[in-house]
Structure formats: C-alpha cells, structure tokens
N, C-alpha and C. Protein backbone atom coordinates (compact mmCIF):
# COMPACT_ATOMS: atom_id res chain seq x y z
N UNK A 1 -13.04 -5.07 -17.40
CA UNK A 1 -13.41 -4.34 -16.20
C UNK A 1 -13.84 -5.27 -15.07
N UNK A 2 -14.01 -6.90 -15.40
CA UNK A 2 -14.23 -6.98 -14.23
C UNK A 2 -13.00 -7.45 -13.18
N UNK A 3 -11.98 -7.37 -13.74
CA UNK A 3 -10.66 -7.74 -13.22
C UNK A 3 -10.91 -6.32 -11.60
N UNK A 4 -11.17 -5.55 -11.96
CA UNK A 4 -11.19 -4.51 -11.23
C UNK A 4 -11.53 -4.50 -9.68
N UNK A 5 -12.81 -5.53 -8.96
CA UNK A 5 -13.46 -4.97 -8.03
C UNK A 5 -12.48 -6.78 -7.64
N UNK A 6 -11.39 -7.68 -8.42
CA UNK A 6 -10.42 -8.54 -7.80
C UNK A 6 -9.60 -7.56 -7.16
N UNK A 7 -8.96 -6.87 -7.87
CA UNK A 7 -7.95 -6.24 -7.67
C UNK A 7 -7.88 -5.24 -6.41
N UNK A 8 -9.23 -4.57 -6.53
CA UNK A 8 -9.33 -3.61 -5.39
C UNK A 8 -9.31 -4.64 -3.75
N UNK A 9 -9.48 -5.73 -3.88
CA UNK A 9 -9.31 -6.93 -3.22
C UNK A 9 -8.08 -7.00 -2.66
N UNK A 10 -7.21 -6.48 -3.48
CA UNK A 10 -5.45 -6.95 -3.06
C UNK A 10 -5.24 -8.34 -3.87
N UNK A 11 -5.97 -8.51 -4.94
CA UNK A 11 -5.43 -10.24 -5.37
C UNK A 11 -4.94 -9.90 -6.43
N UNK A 12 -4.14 -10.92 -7.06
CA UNK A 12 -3.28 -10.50 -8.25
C UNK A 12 -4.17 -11.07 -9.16
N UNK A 13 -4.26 -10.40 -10.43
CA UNK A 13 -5.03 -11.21 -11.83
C UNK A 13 -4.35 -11.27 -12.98
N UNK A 14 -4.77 -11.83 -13.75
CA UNK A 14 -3.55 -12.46 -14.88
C UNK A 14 -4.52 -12.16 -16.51
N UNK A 15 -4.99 -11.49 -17.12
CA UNK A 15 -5.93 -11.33 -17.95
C UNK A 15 -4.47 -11.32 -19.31
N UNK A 16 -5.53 -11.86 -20.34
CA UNK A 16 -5.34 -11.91 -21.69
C UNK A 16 -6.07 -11.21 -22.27
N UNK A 17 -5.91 -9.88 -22.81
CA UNK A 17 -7.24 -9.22 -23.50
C UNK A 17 -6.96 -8.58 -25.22
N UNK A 18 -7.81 -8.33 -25.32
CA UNK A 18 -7.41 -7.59 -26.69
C UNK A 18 -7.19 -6.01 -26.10
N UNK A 19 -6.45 -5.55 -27.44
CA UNK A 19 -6.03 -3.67 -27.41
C UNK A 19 -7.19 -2.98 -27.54
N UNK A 20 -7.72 -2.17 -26.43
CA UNK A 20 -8.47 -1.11 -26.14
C UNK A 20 -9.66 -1.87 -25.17
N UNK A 21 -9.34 -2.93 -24.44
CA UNK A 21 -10.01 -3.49 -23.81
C UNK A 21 -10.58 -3.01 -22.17
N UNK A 22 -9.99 -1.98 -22.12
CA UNK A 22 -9.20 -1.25 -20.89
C UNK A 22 -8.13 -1.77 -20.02
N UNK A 23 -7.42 -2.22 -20.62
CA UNK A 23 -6.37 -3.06 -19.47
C UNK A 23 -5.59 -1.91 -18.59
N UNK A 24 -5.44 -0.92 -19.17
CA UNK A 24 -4.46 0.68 -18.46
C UNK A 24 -5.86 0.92 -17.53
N UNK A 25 -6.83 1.43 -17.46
CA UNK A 25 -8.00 1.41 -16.73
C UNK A 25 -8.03 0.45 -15.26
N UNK A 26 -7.92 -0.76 -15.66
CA UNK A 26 -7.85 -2.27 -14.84
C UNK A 26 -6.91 -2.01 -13.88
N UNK A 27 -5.95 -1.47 -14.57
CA UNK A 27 -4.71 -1.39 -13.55
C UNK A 27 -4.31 -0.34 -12.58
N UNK A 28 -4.77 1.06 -13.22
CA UNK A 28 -4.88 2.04 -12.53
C UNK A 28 -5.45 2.70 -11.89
N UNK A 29 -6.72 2.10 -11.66
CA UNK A 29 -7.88 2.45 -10.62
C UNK A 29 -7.76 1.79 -9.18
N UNK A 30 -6.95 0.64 -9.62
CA UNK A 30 -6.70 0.06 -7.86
C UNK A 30 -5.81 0.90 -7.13
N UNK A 31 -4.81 1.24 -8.37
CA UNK A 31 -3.41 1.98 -7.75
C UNK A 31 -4.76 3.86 -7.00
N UNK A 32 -5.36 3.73 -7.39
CA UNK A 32 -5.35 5.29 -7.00
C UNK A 32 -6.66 5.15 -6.14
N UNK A 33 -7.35 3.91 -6.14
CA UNK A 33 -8.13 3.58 -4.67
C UNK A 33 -7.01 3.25 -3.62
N UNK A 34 -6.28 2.58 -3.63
CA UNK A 34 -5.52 1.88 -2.49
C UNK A 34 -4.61 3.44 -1.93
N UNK A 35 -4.58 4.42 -2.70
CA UNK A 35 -3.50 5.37 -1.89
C UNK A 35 -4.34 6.85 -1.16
N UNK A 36 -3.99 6.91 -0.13
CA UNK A 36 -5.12 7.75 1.05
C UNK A 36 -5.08 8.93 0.33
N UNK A 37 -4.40 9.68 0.06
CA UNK A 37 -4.15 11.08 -0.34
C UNK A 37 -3.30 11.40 -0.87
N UNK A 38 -2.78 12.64 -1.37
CA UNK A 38 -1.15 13.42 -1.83
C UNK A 38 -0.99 12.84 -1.21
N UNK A 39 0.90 12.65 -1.26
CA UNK A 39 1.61 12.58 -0.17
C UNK A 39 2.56 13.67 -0.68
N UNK A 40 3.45 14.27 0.63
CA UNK A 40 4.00 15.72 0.70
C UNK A 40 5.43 15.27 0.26
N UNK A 41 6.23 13.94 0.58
CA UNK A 41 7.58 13.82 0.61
C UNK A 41 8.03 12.58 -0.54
N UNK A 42 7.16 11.63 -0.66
CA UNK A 42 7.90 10.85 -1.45
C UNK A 42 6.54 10.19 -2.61
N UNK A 43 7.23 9.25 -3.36
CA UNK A 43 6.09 8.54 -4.21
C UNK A 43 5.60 7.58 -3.64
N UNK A 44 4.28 7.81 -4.42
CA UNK A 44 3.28 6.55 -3.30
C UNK A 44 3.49 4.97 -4.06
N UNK A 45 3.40 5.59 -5.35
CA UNK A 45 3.13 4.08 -6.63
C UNK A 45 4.51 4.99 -7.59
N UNK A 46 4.83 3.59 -8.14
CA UNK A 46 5.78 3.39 -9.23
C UNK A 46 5.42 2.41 -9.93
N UNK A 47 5.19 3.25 -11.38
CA UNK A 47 4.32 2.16 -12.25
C UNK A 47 5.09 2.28 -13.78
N UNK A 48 6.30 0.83 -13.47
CA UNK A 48 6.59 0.54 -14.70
C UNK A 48 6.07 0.43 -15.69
N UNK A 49 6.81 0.70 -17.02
CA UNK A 49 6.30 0.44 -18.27
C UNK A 49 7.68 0.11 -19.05
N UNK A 50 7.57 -1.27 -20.18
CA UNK A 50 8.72 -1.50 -20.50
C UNK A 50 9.31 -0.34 -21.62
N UNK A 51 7.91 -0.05 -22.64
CA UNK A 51 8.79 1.45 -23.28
C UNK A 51 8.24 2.77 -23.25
N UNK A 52 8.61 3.51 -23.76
CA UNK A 52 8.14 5.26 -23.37
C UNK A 52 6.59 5.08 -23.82
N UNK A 53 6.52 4.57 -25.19
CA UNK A 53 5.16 4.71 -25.90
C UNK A 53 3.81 3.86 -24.94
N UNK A 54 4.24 2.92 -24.35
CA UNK A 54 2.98 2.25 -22.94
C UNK A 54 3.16 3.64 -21.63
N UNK A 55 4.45 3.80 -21.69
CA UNK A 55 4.07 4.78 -20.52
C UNK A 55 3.69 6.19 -20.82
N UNK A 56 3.58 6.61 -22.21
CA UNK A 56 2.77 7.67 -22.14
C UNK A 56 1.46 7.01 -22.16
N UNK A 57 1.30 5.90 -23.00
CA UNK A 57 -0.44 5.83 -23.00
C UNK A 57 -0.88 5.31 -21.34
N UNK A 58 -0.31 4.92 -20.46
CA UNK A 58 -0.66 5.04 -18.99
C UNK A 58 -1.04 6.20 -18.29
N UNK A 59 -0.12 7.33 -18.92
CA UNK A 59 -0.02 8.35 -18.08
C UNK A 59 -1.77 9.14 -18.61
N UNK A 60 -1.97 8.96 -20.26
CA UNK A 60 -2.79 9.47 -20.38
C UNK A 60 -4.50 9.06 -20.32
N UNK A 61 -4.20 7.46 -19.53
CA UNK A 61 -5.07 7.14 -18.99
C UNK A 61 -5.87 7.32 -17.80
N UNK A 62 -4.35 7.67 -17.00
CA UNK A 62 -4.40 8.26 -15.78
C UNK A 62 -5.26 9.57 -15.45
N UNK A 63 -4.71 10.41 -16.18
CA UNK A 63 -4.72 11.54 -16.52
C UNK A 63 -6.67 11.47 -16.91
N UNK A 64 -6.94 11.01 -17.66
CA UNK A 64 -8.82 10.26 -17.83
C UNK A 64 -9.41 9.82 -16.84
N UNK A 65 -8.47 8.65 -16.24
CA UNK A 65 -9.13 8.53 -15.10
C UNK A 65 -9.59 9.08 -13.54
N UNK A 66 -8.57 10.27 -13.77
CA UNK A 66 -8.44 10.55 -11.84
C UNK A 66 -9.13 12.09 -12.30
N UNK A 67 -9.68 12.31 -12.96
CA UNK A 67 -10.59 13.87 -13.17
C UNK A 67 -11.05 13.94 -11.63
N UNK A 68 -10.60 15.47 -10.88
CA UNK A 68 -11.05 15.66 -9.74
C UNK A 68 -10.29 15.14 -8.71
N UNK A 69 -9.35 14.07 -8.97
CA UNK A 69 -8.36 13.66 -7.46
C UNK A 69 -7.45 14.67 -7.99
N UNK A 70 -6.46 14.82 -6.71
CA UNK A 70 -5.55 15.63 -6.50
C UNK A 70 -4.11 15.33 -6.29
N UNK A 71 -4.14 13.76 -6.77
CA UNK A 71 -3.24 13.48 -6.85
C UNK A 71 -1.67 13.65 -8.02
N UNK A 72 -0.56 14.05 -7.73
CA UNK A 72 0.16 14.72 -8.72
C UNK A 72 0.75 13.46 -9.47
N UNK A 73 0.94 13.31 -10.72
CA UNK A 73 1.42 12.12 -11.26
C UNK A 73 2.55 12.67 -12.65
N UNK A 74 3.76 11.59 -12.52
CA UNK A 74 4.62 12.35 -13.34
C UNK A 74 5.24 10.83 -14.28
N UNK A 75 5.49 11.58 -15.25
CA UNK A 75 6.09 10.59 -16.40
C UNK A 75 7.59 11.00 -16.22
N UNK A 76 8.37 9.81 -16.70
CA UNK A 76 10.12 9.98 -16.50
C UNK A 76 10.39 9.98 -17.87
N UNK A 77 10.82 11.32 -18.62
CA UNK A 77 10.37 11.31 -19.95
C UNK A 77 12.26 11.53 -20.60
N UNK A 78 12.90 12.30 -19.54
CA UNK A 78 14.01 12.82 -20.23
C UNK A 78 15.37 12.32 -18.50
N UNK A 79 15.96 11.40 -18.98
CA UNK A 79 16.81 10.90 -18.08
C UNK A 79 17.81 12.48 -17.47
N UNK A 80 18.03 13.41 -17.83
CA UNK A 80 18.69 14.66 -17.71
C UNK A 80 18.40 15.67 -17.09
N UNK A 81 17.14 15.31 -17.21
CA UNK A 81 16.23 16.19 -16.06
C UNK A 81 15.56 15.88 -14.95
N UNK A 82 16.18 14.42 -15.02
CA UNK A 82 14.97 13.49 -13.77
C UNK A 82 15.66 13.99 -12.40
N UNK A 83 16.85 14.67 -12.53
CA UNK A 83 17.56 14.70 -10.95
C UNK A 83 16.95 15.94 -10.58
N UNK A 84 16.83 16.87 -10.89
CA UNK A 84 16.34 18.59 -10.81
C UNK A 84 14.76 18.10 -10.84
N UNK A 85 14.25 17.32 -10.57
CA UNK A 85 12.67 17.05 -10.87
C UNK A 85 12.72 16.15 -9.64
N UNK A 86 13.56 15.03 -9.11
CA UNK A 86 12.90 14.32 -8.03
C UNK A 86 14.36 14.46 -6.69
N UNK A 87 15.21 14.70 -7.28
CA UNK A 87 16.28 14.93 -6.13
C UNK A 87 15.82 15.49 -4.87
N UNK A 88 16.45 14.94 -3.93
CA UNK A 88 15.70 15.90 -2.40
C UNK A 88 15.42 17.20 -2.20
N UNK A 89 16.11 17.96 -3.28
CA UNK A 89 16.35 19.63 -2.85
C UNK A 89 14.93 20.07 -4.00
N UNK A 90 14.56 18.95 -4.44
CA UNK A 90 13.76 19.80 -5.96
C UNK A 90 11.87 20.01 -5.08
N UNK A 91 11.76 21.21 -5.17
CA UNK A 91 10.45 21.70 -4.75
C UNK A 91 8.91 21.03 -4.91
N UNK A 92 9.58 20.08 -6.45
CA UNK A 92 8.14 19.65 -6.71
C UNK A 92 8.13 18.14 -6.33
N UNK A 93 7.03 17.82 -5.92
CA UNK A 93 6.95 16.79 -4.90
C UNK A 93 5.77 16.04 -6.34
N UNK A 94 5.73 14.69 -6.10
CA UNK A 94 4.63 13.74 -7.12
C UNK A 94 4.41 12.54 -6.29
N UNK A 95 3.11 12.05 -6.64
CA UNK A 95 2.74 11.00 -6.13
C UNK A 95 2.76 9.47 -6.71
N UNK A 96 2.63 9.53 -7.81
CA UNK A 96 3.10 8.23 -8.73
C UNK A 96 3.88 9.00 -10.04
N UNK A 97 5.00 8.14 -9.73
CA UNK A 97 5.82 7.84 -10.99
C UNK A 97 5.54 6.82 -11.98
N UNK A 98 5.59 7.23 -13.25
CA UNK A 98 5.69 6.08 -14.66
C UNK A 98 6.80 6.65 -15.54
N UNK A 99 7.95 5.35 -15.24
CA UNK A 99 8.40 4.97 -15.96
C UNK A 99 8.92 4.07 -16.61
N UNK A 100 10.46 4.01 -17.66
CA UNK A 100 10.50 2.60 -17.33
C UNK A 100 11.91 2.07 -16.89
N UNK A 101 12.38 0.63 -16.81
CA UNK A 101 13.37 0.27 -16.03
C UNK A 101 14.81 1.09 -16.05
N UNK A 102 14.63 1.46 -17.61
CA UNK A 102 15.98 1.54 -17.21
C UNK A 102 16.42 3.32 -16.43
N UNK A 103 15.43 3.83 -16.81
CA UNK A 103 15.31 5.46 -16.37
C UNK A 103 14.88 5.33 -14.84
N UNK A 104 14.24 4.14 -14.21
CA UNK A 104 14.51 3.94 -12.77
C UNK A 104 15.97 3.19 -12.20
N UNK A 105 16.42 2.94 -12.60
CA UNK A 105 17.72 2.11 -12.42
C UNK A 105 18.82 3.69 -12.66
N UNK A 106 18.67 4.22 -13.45
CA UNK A 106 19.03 5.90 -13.43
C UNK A 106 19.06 6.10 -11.83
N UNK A 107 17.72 6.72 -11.83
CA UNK A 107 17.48 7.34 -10.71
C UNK A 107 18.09 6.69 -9.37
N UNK A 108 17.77 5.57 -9.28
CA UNK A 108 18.15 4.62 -7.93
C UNK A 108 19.66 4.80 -7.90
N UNK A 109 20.33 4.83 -8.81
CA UNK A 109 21.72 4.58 -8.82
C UNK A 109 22.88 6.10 -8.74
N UNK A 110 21.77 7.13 -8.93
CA UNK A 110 22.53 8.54 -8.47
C UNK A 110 22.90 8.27 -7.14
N UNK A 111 23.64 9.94 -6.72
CA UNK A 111 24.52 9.59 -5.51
C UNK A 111 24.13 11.28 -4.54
N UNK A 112 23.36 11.36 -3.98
CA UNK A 112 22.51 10.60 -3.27
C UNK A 112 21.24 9.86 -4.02
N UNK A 113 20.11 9.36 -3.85
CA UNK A 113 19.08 8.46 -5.18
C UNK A 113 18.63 9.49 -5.31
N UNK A 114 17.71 9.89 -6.58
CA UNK A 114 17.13 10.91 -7.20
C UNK A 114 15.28 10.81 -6.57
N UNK A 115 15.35 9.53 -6.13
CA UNK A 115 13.91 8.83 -5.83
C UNK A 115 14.67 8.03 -4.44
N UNK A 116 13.64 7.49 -3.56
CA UNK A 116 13.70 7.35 -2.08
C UNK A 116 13.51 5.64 -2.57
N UNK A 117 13.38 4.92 -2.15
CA UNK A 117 13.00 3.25 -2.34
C UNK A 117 12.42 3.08 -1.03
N UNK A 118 12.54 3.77 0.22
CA UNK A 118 12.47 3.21 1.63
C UNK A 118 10.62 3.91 1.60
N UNK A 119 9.76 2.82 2.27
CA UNK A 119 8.69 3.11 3.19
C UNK A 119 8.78 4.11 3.79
C-alpha cells in the first residue's frame, strides 16, 4: 500500500510482492482517483489482464473497492457478445473495461471498432 500515494502522483512503480499483498488494490485506486466521473460515451480506463482468472480477480477487487462510486465497470468475459455490449448502437455505456489482449484486439479489429481507441 505504500506504492499507492506514488502512483496517485502519476509516477510509475515497479513492486515485487507476495500473493494477497494488495497489488489489485495498488493498482486500482489510482485508476478510479485519476477519473472525474461516469462518462456517458466512451471508456475512461482499460485495464488489461493477461488471463480471464487475474481479470476476474481485478474486477472483484474493483467491485470492493469503489463501494459508493458510480462508476460502471465491465469485464470482457464472452468474445460473442462483446459487440451487442460495446458497439455504438448498444445502450449500455461503461467506464472501465477489463480485459485481456486478445478479446481487445477482437474488439479493435471489428468493422466499425466495438470500443473507440480515440480521446
């Protein structure tokens, strides 16, 4: 935890820790200080994970950590459904995505993108 009040800094940190150290904690508290509010149209954070099993335990850290924000956060769980879930026409709007490369490389590579990349 004390990687934390670096990070909220904007500096990058490099920790070696043991499992259950909070490292998902470390990482996801900057992401959800640094972002102002919902946002209505696109994702704010995209937060890789190399396999499903880190990005559920992210999501359900997340999910611990942000009790009371209002921010919407979504896991990329089923490549088949990711277009009807983030495509332009799809109603439901999210603020950070977790997933991992290759289910973003999915998305980026539909026609029109399923997810925006632009600021």
């Amino acid at each position: 935890m004390q990687a934390i009040p670096v990070m909220l800094e904007d500096r990058q940190v490099l920790a070696c820790v043991p499992t259950g150290s909070g490292k998902s904690a470390a990482f996801l508290l900057p992401i959800i200080h640094s972002l102002k509010g919902p946002q209505k149209e696109r994702f704010c954070a995209i937060i890789l994970s190399p396999t499903r099993e880190l990005a559920k335990q992210k999501y359900r850290e997340y999910l611990r950590s942000s009790d009371g924000c209002d921010f919407r956060i979504h896991i990329s769980s089923k490549v088949n459904q990711a277009l009807s879930k983030y495509g332009p026409s799809s109603s439901q709007k999210f603020d950070i995505l977790i997933t991992t490369p290759k289910r973003l490389v999915f998305l980026l590579n539909q026609d029109p993108p399923a997810i925006s990349h632009k600021r």
